[in-house]
PDB file of N, CA and C in Angstrom:
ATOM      1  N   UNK A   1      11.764   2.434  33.583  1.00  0.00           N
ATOM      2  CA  UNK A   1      11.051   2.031  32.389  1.00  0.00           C
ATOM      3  C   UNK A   1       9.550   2.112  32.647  1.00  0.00           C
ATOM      4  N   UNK A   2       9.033   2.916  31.664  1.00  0.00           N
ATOM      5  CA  UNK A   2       7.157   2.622  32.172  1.00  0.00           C
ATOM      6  C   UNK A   2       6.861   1.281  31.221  1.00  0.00           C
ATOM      7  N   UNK A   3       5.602   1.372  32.238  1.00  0.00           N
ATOM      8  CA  UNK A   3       4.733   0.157  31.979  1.00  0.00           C
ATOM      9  C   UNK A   3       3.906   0.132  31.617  1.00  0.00           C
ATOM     10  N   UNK A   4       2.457   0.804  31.774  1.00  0.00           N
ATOM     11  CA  UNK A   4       1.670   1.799  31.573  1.00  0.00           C
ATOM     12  C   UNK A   4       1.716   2.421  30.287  1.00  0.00           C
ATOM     13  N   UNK A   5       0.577   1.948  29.165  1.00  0.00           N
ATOM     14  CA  UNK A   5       0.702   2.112  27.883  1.00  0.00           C
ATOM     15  C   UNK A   5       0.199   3.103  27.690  1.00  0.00           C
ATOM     16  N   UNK A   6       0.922   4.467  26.672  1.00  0.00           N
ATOM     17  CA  UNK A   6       0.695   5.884  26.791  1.00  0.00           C
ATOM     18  C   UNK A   6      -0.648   5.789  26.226  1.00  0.00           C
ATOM     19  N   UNK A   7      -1.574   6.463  25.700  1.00  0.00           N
ATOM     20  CA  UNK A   7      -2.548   6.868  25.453  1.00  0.00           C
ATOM     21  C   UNK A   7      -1.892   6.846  23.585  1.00  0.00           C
ATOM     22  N   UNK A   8      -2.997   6.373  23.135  1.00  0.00           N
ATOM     23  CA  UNK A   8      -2.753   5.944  21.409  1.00  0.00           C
ATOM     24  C   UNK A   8      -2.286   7.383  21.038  1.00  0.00           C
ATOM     25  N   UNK A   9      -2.991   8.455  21.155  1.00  0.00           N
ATOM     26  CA  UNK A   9      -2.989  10.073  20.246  1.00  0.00           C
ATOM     27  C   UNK A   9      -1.342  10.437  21.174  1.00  0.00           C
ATOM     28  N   UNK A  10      -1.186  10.266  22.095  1.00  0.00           N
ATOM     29  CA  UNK A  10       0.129  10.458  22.248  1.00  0.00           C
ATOM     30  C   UNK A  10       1.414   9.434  21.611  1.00  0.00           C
ATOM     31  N   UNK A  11       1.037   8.587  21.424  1.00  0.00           N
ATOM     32  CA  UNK A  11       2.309   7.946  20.764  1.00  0.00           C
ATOM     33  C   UNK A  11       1.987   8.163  18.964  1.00  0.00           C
ATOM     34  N   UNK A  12       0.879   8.284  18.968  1.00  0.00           N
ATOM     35  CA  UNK A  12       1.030   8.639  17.398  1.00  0.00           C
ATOM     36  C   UNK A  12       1.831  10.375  16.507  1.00  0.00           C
ATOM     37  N   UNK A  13       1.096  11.333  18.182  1.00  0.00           N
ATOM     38  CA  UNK A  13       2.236  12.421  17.867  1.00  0.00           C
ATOM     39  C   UNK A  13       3.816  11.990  17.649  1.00  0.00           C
ATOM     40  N   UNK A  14       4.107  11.328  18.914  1.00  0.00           N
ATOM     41  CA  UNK A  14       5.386  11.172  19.103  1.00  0.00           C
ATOM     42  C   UNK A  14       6.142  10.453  17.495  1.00  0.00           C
ATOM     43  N   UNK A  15       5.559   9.363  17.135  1.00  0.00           N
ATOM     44  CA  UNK A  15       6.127   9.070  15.931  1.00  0.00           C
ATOM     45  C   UNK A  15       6.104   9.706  14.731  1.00  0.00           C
ATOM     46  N   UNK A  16       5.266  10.590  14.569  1.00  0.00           N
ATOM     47  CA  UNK A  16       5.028  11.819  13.777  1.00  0.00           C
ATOM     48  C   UNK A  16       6.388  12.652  14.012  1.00  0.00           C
ATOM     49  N   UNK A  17       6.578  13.081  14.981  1.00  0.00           N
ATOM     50  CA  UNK A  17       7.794  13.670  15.320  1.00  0.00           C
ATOM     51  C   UNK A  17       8.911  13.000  14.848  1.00  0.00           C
ATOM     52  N   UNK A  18       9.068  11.972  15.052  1.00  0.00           N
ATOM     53  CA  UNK A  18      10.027  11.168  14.955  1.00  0.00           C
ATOM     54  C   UNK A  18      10.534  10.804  13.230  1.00  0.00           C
ATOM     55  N   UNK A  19       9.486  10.680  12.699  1.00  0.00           N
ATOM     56  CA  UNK A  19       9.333  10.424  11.153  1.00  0.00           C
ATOM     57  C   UNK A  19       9.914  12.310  10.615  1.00  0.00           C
ATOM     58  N   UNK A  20       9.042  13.041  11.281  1.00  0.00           N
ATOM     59  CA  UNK A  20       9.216  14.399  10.384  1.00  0.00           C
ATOM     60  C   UNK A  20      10.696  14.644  10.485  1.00  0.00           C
ATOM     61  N   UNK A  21      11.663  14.347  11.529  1.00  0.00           N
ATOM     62  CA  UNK A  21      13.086  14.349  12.127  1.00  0.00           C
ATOM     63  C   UNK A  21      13.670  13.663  11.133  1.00  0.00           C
ATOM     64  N   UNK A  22      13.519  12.560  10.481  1.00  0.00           N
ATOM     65  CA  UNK A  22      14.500  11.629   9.961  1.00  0.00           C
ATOM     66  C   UNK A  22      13.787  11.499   8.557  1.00  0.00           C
ATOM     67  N   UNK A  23      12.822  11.963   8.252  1.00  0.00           N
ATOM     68  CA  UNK A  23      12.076  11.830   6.828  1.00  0.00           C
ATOM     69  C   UNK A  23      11.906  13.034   6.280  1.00  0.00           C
ATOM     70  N   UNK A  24      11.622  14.302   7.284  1.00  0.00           N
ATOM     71  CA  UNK A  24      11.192  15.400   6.402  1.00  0.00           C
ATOM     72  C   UNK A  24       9.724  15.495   6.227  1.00  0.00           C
ATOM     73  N   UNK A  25       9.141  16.237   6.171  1.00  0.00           N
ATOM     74  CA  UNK A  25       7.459  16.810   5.995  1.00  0.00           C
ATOM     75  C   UNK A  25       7.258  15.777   5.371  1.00  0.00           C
ATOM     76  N   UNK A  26       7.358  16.278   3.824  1.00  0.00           N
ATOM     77  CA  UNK A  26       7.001  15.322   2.577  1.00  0.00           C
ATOM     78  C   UNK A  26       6.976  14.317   2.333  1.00  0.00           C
ATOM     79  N   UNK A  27       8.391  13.412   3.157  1.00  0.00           N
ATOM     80  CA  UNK A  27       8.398  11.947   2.949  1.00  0.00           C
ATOM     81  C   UNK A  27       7.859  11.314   4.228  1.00  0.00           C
ATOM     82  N   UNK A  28       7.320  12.055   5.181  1.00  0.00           N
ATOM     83  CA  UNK A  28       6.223  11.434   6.445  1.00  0.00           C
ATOM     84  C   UNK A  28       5.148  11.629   5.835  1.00  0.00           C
ATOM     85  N   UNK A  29       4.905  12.379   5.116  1.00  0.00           N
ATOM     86  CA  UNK A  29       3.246  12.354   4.480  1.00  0.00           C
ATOM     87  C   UNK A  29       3.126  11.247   3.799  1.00  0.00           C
ATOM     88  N   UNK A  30       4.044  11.020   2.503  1.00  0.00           N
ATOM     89  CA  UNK A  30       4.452  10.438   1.706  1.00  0.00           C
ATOM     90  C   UNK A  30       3.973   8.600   2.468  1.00  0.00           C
ATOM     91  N   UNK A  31       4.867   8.610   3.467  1.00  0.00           N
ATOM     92  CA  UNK A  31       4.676   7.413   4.776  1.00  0.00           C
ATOM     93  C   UNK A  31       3.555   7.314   4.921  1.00  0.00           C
ATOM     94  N   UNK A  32       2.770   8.226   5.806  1.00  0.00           N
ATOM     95  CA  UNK A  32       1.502   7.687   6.202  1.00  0.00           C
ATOM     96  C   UNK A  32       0.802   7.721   5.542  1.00  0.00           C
ATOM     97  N   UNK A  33       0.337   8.012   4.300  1.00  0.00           N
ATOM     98  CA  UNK A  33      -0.730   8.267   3.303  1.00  0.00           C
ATOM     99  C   UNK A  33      -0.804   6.604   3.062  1.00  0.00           C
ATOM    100  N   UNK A  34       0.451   5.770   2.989  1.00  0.00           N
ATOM    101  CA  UNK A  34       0.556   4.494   2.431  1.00  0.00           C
ATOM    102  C   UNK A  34      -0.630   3.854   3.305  1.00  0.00           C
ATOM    103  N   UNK A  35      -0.865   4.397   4.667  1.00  0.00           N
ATOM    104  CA  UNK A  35      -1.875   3.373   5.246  1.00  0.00           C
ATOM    105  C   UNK A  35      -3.346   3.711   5.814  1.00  0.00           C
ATOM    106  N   UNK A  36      -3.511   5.161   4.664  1.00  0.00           N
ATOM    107  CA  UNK A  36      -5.043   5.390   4.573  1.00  0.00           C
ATOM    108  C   UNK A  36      -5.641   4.329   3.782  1.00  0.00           C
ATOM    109  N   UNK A  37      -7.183   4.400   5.023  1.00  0.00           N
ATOM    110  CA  UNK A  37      -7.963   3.523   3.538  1.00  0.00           C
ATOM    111  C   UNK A  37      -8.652   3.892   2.315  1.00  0.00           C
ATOM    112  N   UNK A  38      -8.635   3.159   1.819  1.00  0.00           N
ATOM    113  CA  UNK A  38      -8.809   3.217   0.486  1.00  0.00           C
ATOM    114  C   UNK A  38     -10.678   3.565   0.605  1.00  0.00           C
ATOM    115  N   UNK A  39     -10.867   3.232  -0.963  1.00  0.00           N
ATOM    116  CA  UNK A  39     -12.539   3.788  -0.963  1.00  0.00           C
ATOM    117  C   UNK A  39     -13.099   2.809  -2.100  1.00  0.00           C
ATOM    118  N   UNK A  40     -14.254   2.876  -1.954  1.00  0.00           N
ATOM    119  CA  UNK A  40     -15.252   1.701  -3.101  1.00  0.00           C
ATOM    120  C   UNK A  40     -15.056   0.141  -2.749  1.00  0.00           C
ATOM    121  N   UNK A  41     -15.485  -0.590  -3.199  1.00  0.00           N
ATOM    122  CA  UNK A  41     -15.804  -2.117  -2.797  1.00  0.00           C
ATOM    123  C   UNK A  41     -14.822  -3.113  -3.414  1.00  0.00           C
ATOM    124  N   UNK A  42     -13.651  -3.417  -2.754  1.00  0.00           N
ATOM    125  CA  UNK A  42     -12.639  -4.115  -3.304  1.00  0.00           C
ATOM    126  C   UNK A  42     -12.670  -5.439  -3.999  1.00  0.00           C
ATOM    127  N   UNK A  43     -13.817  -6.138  -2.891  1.00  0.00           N
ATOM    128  CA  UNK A  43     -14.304  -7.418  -3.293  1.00  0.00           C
ATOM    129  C   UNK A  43     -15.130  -7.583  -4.508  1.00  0.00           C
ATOM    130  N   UNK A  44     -16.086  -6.181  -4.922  1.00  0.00           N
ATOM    131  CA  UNK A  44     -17.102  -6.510  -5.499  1.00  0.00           C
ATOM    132  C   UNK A  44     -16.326  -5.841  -6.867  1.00  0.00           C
ATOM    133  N   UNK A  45     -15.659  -5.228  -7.189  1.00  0.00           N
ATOM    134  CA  UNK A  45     -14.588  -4.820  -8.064  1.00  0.00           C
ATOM    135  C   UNK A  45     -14.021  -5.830  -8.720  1.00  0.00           C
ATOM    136  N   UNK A  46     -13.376  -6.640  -7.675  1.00  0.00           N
ATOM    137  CA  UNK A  46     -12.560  -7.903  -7.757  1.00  0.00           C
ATOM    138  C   UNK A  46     -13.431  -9.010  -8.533  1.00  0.00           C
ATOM    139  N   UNK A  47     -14.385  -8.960  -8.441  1.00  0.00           N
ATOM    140  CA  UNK A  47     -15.709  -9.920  -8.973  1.00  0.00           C
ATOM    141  C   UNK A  47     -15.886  -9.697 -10.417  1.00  0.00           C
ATOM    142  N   UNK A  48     -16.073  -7.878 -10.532  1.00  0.00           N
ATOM    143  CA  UNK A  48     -16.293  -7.779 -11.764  1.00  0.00           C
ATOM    144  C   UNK A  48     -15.340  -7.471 -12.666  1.00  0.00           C
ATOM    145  N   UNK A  49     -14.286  -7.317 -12.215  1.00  0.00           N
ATOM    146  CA  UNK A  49     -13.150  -7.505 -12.948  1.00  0.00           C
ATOM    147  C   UNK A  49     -12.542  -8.870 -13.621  1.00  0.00           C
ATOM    148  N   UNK A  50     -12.621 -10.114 -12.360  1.00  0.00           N
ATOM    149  CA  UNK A  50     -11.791 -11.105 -12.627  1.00  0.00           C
ATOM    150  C   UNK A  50     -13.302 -12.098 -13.315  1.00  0.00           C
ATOM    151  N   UNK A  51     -14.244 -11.824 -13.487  1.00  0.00           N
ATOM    152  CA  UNK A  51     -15.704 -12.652 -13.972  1.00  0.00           C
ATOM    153  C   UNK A  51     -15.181 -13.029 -14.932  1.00  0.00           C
ATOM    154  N   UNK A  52     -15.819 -14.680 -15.307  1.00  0.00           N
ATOM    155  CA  UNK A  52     -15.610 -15.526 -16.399  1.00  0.00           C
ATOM    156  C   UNK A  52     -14.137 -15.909 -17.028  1.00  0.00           C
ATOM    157  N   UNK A  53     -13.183 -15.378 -16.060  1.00  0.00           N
ATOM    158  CA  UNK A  53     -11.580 -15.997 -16.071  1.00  0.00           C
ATOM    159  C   UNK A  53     -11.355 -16.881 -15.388  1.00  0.00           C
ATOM    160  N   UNK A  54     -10.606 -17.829 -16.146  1.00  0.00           N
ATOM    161  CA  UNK A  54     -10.130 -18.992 -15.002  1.00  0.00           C
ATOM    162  C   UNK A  54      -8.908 -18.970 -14.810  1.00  0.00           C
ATOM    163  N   UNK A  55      -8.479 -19.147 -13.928  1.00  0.00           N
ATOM    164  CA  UNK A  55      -7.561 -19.391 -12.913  1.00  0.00           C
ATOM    165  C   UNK A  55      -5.860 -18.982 -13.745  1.00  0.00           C
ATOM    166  N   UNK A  56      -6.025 -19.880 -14.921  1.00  0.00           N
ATOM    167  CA  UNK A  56      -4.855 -20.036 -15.755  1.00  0.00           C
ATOM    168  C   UNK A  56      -4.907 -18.212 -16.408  1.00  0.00           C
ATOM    169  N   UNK A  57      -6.092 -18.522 -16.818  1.00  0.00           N
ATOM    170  CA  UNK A  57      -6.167 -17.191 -17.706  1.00  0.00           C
ATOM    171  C   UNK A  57      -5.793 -16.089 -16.786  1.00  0.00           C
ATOM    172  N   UNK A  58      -5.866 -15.962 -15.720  1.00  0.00           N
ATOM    173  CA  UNK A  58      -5.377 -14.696 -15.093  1.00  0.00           C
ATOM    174  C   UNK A  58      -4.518 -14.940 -14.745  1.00  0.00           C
ATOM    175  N   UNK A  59      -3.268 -15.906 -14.206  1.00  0.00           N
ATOM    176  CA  UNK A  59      -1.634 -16.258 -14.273  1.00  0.00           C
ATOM    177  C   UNK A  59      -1.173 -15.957 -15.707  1.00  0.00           C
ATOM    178  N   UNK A  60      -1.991 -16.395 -16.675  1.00  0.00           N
ATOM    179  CA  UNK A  60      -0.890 -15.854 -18.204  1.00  0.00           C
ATOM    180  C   UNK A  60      -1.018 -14.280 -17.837  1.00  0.00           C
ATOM    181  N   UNK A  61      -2.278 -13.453 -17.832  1.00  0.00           N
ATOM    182  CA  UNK A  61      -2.339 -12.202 -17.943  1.00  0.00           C
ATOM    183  C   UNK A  61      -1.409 -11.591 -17.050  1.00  0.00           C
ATOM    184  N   UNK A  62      -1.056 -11.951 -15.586  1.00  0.00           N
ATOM    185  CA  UNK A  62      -0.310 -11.265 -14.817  1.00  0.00           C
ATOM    186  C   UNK A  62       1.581 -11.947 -15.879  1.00  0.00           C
ATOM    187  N   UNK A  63       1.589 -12.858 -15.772  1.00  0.00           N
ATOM    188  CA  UNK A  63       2.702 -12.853 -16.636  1.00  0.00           C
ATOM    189  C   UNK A  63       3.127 -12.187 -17.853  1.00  0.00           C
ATOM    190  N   UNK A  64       2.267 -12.161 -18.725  1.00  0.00           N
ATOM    191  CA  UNK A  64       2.613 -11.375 -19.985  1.00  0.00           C
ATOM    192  C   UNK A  64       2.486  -9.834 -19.294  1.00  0.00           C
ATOM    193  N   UNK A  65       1.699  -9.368 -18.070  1.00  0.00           N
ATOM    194  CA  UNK A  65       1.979  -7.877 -17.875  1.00  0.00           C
ATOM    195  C   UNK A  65       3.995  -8.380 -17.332  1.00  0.00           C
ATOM    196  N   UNK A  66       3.817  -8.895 -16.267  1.00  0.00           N
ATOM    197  CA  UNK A  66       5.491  -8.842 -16.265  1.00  0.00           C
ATOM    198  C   UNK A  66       6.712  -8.708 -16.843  1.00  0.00           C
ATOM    199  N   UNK A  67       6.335  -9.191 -18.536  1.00  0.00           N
ATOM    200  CA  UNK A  67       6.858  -9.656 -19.286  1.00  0.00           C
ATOM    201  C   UNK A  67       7.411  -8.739 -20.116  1.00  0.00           C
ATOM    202  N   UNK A  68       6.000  -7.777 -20.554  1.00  0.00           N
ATOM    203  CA  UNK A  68       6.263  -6.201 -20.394  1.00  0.00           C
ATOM    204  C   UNK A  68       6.732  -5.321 -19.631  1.00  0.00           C
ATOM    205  N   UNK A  69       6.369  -5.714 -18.206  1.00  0.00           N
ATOM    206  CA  UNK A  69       7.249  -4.951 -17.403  1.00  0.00           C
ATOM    207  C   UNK A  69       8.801  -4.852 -17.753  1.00  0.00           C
ATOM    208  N   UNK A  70       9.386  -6.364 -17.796  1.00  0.00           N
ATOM    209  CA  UNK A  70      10.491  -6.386 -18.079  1.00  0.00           C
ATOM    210  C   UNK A  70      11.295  -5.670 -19.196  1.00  0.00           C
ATOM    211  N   UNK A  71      10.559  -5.776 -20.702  1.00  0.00           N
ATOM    212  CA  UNK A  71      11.181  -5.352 -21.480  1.00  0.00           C
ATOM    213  C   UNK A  71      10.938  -4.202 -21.694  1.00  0.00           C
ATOM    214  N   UNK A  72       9.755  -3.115 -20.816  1.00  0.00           N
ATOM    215  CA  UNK A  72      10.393  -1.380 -20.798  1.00  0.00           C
ATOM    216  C   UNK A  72      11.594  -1.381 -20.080  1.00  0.00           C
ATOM    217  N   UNK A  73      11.815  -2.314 -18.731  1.00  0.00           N
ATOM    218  CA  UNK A  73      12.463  -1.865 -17.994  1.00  0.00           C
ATOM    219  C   UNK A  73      13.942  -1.501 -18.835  1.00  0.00           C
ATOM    220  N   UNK A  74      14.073  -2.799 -19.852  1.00  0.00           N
ATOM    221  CA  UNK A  74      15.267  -3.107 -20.264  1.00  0.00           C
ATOM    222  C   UNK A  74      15.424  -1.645 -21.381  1.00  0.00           C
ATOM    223  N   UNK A  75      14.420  -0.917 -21.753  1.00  0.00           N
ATOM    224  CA  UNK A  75      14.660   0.057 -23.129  1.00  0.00           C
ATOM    225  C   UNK A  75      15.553   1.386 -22.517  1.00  0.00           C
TER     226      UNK A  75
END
């Protein structure tokens, strides 16, 4: 058993391999794309998005989106 931790760019091939084997090209891309980062200012987005809502008011809003969610799901 080694002990001796491989070098990062080698174990990241290796799971690459490993994913393309049991996932296929497309759905390893598909995979790792999930944990690129993202771009623009999340926090400061978050600011000007959620400004002058309180607390309640954005629990109804995520609920009534659910709510909708639900009843396309159901059509």
């Amino acid at each position: 058993m080694r002990t001796d931790p491989k070098p990062l760019v080698e174990i990241t091939q290796s799971a690459i391999r490993v994913l393309v084997k049991e996932l296929g090209v497309v759905d390893t891309i598909r995979f790792v794309n999930q944990f690129t980062p993202g771009y623009g200012d999340y926090t400061a987005e978050r600011q000007d998005l959620l400004a002058g809502l309180s607390l309640d008011e954005i629990v109804s809003a995520i609920k009534q989106d659910a709510a909708r969610g639900k009843a396309k799901a159901r059509r």
